[in-house]
PDB file of N, CA and C in Angstrom:
ATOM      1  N   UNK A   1     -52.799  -0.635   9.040  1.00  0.00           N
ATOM      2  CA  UNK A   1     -53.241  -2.010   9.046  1.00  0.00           C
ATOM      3  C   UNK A   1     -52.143  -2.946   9.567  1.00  0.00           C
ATOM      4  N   UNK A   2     -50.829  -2.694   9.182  1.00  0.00           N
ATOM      5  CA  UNK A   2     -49.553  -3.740   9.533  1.00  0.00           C
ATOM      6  C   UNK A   2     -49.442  -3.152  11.435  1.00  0.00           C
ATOM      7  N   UNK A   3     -49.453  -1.978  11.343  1.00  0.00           N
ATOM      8  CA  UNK A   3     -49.681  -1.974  12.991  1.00  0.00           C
ATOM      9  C   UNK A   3     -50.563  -2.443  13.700  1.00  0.00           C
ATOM     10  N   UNK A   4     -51.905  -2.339  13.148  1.00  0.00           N
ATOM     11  CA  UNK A   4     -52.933  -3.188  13.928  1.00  0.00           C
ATOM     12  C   UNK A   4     -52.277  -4.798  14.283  1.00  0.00           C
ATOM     13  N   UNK A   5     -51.664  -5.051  12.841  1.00  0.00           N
ATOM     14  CA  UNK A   5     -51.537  -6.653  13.005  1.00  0.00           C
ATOM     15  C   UNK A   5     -50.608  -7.156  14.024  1.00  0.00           C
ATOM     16  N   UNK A   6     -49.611  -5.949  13.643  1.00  0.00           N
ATOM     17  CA  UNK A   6     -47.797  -6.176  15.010  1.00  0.00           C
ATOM     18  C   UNK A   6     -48.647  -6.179  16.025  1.00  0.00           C
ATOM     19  N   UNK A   7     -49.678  -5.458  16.166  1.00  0.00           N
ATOM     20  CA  UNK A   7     -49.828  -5.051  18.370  1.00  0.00           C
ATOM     21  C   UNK A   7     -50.408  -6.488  18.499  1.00  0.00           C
ATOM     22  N   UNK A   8     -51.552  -7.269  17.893  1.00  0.00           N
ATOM     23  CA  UNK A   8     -52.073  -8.242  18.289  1.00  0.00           C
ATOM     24  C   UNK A   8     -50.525  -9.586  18.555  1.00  0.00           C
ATOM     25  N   UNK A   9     -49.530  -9.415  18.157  1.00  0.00           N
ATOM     26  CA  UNK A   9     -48.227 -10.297  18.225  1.00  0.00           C
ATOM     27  C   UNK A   9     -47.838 -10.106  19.963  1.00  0.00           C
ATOM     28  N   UNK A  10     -48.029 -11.457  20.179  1.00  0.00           N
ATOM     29  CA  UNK A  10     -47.557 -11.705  21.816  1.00  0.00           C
ATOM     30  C   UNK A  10     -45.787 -11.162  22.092  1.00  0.00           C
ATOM     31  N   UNK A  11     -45.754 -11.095  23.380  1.00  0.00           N
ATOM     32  CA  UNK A  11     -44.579 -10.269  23.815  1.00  0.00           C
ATOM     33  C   UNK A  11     -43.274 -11.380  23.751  1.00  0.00           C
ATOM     34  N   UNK A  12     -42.272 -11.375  22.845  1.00  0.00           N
ATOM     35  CA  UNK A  12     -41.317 -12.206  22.746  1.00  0.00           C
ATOM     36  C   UNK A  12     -40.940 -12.474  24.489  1.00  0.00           C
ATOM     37  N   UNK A  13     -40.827 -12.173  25.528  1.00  0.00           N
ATOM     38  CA  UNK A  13     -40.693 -12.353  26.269  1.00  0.00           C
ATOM     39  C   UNK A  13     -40.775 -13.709  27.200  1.00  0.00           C
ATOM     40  N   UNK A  14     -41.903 -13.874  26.807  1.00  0.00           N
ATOM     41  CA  UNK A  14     -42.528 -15.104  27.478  1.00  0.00           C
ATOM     42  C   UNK A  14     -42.634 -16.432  26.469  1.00  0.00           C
ATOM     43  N   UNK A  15     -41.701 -17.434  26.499  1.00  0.00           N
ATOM     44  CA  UNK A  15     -41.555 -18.430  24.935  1.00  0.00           C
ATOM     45  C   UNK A  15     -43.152 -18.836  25.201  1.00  0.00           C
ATOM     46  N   UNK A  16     -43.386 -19.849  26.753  1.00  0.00           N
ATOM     47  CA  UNK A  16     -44.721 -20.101  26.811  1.00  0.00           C
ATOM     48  C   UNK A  16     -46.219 -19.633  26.027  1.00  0.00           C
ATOM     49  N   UNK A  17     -46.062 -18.234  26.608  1.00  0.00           N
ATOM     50  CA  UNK A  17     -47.082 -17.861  26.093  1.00  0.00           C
ATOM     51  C   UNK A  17     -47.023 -17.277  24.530  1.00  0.00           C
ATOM     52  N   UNK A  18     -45.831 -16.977  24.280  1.00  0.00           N
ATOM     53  CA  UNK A  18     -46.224 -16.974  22.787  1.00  0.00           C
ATOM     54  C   UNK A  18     -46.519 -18.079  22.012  1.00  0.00           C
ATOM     55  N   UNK A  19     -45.583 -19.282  22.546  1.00  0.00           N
ATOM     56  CA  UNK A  19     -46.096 -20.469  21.938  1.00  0.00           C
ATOM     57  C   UNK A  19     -47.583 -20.921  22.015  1.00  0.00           C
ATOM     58  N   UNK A  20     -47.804 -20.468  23.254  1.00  0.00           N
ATOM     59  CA  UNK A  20     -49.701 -20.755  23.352  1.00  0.00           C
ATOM     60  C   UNK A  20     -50.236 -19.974  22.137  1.00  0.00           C
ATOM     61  N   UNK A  21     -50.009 -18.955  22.403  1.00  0.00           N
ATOM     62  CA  UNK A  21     -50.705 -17.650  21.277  1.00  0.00           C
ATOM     63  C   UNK A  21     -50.610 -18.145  19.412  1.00  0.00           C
ATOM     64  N   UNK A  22     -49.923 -18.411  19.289  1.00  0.00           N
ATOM     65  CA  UNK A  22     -49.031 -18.895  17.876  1.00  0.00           C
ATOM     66  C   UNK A  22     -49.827 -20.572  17.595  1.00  0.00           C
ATOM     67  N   UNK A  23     -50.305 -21.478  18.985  1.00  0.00           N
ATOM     68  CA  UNK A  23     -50.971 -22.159  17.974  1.00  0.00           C
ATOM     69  C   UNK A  23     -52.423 -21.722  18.550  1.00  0.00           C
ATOM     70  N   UNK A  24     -53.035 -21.000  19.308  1.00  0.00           N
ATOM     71  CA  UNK A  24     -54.171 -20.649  19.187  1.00  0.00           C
ATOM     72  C   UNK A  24     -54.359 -19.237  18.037  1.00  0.00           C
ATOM     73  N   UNK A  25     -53.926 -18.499  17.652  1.00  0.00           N
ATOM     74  CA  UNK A  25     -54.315 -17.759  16.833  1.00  0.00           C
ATOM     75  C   UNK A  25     -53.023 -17.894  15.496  1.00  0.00           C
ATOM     76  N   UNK A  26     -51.969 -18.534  15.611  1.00  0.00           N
ATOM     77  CA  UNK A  26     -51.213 -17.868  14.047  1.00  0.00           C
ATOM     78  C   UNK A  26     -51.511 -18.505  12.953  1.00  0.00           C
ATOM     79  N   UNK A  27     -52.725 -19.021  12.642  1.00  0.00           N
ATOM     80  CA  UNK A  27     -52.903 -19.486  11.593  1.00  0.00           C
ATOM     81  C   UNK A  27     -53.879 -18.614  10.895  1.00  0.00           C
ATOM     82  N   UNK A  28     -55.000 -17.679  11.908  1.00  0.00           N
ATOM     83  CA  UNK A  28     -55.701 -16.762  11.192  1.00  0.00           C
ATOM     84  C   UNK A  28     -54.727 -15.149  11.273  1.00  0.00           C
ATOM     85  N   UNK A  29     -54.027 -15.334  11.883  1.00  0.00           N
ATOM     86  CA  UNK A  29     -53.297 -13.882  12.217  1.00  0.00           C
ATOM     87  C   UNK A  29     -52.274 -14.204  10.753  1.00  0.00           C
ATOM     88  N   UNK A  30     -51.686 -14.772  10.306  1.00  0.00           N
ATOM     89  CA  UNK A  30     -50.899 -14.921   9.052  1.00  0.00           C
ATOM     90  C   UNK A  30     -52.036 -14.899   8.296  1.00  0.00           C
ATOM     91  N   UNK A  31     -53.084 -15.267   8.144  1.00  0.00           N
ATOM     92  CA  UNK A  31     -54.252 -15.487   6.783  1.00  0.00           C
ATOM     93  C   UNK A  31     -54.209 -14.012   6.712  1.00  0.00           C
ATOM     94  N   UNK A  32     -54.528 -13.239   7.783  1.00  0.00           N
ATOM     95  CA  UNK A  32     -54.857 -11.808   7.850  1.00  0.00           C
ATOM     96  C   UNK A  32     -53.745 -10.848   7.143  1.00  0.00           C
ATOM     97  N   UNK A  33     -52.253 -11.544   7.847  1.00  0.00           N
ATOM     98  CA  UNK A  33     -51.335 -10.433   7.371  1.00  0.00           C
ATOM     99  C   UNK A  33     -51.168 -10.628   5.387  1.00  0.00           C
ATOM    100  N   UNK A  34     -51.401 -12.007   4.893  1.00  0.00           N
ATOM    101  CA  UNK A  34     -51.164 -12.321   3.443  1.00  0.00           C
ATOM    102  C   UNK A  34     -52.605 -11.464   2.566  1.00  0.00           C
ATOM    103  N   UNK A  35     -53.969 -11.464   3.647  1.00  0.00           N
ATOM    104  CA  UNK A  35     -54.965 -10.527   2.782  1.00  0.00           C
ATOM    105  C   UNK A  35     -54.586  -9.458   2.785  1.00  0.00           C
ATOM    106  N   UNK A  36     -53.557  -8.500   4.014  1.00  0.00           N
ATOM    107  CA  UNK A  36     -52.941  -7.410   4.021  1.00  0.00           C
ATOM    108  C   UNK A  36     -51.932  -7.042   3.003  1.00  0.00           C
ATOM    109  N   UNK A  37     -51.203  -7.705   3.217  1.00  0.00           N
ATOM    110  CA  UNK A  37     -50.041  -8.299   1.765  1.00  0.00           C
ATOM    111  C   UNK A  37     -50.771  -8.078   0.433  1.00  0.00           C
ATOM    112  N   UNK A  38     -51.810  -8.698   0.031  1.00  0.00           N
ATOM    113  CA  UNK A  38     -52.267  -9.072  -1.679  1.00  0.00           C
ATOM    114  C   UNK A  38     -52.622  -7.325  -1.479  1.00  0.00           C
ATOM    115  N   UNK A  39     -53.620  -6.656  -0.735  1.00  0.00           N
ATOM    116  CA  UNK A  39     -54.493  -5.559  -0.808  1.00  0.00           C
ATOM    117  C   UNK A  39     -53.435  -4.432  -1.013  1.00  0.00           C
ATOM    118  N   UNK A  40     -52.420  -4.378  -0.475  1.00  0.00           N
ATOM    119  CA  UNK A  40     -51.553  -3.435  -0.932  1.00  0.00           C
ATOM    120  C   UNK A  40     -50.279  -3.464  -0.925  1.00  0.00           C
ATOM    121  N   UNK A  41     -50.125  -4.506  -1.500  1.00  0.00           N
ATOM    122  CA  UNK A  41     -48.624  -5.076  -1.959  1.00  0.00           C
ATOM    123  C   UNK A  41     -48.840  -5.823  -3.305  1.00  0.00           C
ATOM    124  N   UNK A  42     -50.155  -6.420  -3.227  1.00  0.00           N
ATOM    125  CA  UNK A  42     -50.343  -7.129  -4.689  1.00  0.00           C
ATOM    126  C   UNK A  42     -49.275  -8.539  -4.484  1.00  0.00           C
ATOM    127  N   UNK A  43     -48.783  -8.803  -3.421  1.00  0.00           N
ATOM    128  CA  UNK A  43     -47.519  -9.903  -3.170  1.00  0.00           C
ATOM    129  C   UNK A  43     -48.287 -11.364  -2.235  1.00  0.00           C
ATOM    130  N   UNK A  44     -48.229 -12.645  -2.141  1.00  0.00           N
ATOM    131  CA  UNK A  44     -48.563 -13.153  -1.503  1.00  0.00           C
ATOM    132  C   UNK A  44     -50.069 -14.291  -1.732  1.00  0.00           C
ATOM    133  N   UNK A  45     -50.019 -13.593  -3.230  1.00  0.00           N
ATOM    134  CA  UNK A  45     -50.962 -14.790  -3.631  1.00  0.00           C
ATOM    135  C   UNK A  45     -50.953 -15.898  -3.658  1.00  0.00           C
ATOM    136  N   UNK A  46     -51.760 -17.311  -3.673  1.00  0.00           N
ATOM    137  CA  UNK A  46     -51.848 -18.270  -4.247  1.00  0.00           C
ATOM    138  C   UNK A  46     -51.913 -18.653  -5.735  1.00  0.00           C
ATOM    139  N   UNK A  47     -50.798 -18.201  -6.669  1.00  0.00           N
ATOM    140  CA  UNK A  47     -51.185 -18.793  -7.952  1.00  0.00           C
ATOM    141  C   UNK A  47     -51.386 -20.089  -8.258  1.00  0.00           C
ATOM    142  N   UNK A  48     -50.691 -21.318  -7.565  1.00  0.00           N
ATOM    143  CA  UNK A  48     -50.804 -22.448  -8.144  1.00  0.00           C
ATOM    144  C   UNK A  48     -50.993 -22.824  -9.826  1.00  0.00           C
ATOM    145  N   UNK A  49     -49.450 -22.010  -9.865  1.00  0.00           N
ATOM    146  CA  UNK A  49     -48.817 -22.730 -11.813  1.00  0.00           C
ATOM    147  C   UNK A  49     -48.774 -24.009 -11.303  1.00  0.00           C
ATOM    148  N   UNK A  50     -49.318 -24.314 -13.079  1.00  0.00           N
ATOM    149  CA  UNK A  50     -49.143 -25.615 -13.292  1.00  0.00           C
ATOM    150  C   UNK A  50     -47.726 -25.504 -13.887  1.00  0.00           C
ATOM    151  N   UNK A  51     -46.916 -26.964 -13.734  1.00  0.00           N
ATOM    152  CA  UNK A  51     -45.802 -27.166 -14.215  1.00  0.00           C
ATOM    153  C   UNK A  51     -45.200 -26.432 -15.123  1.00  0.00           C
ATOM    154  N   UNK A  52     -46.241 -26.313 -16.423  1.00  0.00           N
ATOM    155  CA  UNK A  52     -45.604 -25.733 -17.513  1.00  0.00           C
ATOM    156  C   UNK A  52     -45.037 -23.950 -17.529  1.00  0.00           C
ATOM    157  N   UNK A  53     -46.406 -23.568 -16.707  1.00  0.00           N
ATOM    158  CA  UNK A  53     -46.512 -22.102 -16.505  1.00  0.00           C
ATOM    159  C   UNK A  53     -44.779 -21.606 -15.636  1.00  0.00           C
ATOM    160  N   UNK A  54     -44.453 -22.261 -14.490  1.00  0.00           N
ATOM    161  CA  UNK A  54     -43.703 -22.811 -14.182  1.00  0.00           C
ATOM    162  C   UNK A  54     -42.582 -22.420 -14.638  1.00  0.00           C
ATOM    163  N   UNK A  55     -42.249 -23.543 -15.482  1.00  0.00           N
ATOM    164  CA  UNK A  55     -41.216 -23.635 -16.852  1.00  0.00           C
ATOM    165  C   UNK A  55     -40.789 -22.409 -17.330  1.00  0.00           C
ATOM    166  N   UNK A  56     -42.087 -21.879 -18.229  1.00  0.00           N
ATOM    167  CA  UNK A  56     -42.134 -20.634 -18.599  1.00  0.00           C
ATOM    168  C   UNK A  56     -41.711 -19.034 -17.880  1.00  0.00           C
ATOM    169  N   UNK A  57     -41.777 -19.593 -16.630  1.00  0.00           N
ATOM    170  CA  UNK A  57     -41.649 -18.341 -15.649  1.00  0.00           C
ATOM    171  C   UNK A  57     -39.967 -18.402 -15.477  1.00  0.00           C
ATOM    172  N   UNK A  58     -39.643 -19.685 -15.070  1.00  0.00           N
ATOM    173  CA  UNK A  58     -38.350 -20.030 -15.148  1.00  0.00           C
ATOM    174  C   UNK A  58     -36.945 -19.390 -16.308  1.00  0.00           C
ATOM    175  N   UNK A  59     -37.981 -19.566 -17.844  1.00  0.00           N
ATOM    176  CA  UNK A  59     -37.467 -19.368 -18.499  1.00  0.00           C
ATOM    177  C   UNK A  59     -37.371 -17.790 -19.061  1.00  0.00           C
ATOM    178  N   UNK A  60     -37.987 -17.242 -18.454  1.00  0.00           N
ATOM    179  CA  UNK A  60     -38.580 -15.631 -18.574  1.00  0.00           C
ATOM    180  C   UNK A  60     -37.611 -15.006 -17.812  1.00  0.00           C
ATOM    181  N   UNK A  61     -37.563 -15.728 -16.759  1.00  0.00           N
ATOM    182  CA  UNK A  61     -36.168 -14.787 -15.516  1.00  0.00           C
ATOM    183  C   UNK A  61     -34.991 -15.128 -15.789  1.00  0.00           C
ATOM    184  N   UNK A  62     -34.665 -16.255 -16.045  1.00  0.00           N
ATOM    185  CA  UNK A  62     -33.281 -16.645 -16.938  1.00  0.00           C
ATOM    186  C   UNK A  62     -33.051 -15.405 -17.952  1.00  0.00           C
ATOM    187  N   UNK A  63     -33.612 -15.419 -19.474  1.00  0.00           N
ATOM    188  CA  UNK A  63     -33.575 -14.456 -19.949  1.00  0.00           C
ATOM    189  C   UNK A  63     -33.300 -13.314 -19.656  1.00  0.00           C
ATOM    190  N   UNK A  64     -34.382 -12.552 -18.731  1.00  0.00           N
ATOM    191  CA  UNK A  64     -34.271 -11.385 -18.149  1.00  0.00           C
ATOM    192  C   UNK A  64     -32.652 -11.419 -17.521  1.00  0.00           C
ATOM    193  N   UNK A  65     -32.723 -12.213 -16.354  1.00  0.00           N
ATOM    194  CA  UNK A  65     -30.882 -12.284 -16.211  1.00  0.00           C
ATOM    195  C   UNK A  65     -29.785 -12.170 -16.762  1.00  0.00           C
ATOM    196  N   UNK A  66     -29.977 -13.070 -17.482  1.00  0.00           N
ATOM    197  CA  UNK A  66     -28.922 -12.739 -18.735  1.00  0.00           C
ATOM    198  C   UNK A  66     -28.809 -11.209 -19.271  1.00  0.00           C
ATOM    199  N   UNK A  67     -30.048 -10.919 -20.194  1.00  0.00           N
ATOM    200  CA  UNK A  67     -29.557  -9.700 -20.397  1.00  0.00           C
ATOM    201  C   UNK A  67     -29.514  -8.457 -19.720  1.00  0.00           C
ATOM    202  N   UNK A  68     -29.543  -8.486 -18.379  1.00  0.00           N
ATOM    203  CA  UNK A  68     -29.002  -7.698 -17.300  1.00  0.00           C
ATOM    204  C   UNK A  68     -27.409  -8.086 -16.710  1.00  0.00           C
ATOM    205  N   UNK A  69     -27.245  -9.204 -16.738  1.00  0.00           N
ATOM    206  CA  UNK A  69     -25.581  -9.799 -16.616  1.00  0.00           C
ATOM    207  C   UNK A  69     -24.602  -8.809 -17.892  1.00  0.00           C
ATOM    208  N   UNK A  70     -25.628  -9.300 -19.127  1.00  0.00           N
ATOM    209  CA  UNK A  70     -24.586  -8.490 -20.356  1.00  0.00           C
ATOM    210  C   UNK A  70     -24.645  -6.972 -20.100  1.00  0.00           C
ATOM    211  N   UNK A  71     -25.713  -6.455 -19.598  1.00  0.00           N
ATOM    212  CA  UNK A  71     -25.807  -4.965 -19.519  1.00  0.00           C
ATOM    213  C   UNK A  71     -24.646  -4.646 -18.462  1.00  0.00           C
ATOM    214  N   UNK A  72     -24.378  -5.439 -17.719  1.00  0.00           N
ATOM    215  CA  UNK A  72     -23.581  -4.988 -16.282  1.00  0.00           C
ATOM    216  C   UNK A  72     -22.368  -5.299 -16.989  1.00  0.00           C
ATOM    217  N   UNK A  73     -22.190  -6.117 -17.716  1.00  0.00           N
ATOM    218  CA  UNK A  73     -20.576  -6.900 -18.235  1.00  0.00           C
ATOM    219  C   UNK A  73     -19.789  -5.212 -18.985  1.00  0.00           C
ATOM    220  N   UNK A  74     -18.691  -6.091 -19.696  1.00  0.00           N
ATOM    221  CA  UNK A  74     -18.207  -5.494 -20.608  1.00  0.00           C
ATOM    222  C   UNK A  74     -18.781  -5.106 -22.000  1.00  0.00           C
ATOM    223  N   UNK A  75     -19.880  -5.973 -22.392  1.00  0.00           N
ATOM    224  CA  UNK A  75     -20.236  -5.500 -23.449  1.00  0.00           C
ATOM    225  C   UNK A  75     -20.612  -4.510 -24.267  1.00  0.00           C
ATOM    226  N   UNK A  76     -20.672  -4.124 -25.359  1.00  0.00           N
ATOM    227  CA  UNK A  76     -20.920  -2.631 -25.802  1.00  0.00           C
ATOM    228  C   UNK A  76     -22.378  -2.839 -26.859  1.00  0.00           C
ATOM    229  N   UNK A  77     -23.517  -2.277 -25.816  1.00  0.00           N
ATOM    230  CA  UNK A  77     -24.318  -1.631 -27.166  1.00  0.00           C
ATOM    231  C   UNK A  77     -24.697  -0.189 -27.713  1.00  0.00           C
ATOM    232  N   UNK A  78     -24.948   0.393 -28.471  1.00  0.00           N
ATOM    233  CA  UNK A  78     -25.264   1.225 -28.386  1.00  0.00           C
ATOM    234  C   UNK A  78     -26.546   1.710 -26.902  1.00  0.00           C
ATOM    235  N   UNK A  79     -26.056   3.369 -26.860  1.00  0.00           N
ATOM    236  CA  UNK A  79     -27.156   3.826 -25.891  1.00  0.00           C
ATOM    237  C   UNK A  79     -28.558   3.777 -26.017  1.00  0.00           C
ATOM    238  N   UNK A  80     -29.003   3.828 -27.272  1.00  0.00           N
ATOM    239  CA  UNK A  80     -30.306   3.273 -27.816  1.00  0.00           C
ATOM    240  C   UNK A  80     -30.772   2.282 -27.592  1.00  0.00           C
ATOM    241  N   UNK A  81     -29.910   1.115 -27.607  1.00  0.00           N
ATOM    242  CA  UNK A  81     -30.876  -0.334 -27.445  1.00  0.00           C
ATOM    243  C   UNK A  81     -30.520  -0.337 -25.969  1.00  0.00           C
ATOM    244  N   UNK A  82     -29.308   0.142 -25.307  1.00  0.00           N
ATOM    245  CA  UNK A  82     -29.440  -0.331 -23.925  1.00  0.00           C
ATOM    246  C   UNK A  82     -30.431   0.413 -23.256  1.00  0.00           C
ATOM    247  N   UNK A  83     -31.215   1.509 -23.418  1.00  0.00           N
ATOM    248  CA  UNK A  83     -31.968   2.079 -23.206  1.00  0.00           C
ATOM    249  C   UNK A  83     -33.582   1.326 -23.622  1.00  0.00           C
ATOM    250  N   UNK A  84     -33.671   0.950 -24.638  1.00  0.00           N
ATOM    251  CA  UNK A  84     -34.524   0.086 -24.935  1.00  0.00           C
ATOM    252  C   UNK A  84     -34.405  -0.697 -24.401  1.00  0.00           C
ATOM    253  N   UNK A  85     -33.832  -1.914 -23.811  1.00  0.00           N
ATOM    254  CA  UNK A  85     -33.366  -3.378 -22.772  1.00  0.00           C
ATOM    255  C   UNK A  85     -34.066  -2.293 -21.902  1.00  0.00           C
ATOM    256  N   UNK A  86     -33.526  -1.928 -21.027  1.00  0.00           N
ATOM    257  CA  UNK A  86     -34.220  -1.314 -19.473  1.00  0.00           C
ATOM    258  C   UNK A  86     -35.196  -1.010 -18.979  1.00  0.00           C
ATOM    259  N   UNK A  87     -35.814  -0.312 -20.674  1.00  0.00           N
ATOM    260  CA  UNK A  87     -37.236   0.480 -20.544  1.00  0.00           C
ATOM    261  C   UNK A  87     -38.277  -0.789 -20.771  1.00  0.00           C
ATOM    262  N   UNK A  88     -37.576  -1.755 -21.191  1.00  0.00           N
ATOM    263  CA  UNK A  88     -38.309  -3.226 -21.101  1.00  0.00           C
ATOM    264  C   UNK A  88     -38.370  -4.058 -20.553  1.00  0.00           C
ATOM    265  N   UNK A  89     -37.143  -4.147 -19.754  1.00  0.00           N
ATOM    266  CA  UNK A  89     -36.597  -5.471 -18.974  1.00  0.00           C
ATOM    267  C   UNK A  89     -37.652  -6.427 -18.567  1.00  0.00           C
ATOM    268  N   UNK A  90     -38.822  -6.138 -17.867  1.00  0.00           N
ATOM    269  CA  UNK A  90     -39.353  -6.751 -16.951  1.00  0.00           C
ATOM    270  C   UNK A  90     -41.216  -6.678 -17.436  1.00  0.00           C
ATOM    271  N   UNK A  91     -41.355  -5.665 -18.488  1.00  0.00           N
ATOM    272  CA  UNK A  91     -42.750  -5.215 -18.782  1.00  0.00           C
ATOM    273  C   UNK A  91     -43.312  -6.651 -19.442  1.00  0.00           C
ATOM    274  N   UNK A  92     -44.612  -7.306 -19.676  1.00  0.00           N
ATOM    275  CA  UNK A  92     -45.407  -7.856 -20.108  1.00  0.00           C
ATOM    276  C   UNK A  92     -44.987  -8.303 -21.386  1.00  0.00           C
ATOM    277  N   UNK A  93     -45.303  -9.240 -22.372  1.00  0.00           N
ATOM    278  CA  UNK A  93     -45.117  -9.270 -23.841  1.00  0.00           C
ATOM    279  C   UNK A  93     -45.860  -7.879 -24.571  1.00  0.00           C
ATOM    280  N   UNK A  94     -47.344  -7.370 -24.015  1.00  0.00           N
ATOM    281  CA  UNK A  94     -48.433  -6.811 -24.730  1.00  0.00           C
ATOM    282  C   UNK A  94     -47.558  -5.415 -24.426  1.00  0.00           C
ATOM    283  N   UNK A  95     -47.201  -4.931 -23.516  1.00  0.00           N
ATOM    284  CA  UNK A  95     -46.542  -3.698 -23.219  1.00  0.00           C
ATOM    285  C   UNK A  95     -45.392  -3.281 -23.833  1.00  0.00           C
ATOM    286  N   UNK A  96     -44.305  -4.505 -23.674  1.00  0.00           N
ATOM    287  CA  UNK A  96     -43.264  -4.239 -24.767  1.00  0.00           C
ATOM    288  C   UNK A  96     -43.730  -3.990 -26.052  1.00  0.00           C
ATOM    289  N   UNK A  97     -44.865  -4.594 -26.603  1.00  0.00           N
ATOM    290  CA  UNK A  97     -45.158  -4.250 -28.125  1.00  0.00           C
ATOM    291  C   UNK A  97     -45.819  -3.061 -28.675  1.00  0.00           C
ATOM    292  N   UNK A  98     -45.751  -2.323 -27.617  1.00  0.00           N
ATOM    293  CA  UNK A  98     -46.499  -0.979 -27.341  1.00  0.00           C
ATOM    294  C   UNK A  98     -44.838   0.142 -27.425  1.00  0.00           C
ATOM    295  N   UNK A  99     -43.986  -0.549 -27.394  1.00  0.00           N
ATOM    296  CA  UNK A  99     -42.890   0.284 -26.707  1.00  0.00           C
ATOM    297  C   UNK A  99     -42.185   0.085 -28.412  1.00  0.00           C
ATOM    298  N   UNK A 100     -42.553  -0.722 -29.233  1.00  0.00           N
ATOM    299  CA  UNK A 100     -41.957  -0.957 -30.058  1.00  0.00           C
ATOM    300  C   UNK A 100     -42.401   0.053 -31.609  1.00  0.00           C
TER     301      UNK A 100
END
């Protein structure tokens, strides 16, 4: 499918005509490559968070950072919980509570 999409891409060669090409078709040729993207990448959606969601997401990767900064640092935990941190790092709230 990503090859189908590259061959339809005009020949860098010519600025002209790619520039022709790019505003006659790159607005459905990108729509195409992002439905390509979601279908098997799952990447490239439109979520449109609201502010708060946002926030929350903000504050979720902070976290996560952090305790990947301490995992990389000097700090000492046992192999158990750092093993637990990893096997969690990034999973869902509902999944971690499955792990627990």
């Amino acid at each position: 499918m990503l090859q189908k999409l590259r061959e339809q891409l005009p020949s860098r060669q010519d600025w002209q005509q790619s520039q022709k090409w790019w505003l006659a078709n790159g607005k459905a040729w990108c729509e195409e490559l992002r439905v390509v993207m979601i279908k098997y990448r799952n990447i490239g959606h439109d979520w449109q968070f609201s502010n708060e969601q946002k926030e929350l997401l903000r504050q979720y990767y902070d976290a996560n950072k952090l305790l990947a900064d301490c995992l990389n640092s000097d700090c000492y935990v046992s192999r158990e919980v750092r093993q637990q941190i990893e096997d969690t790092l990034l999973l869902p709230i509902a999944e971690i509570k499955q792990h627990q």
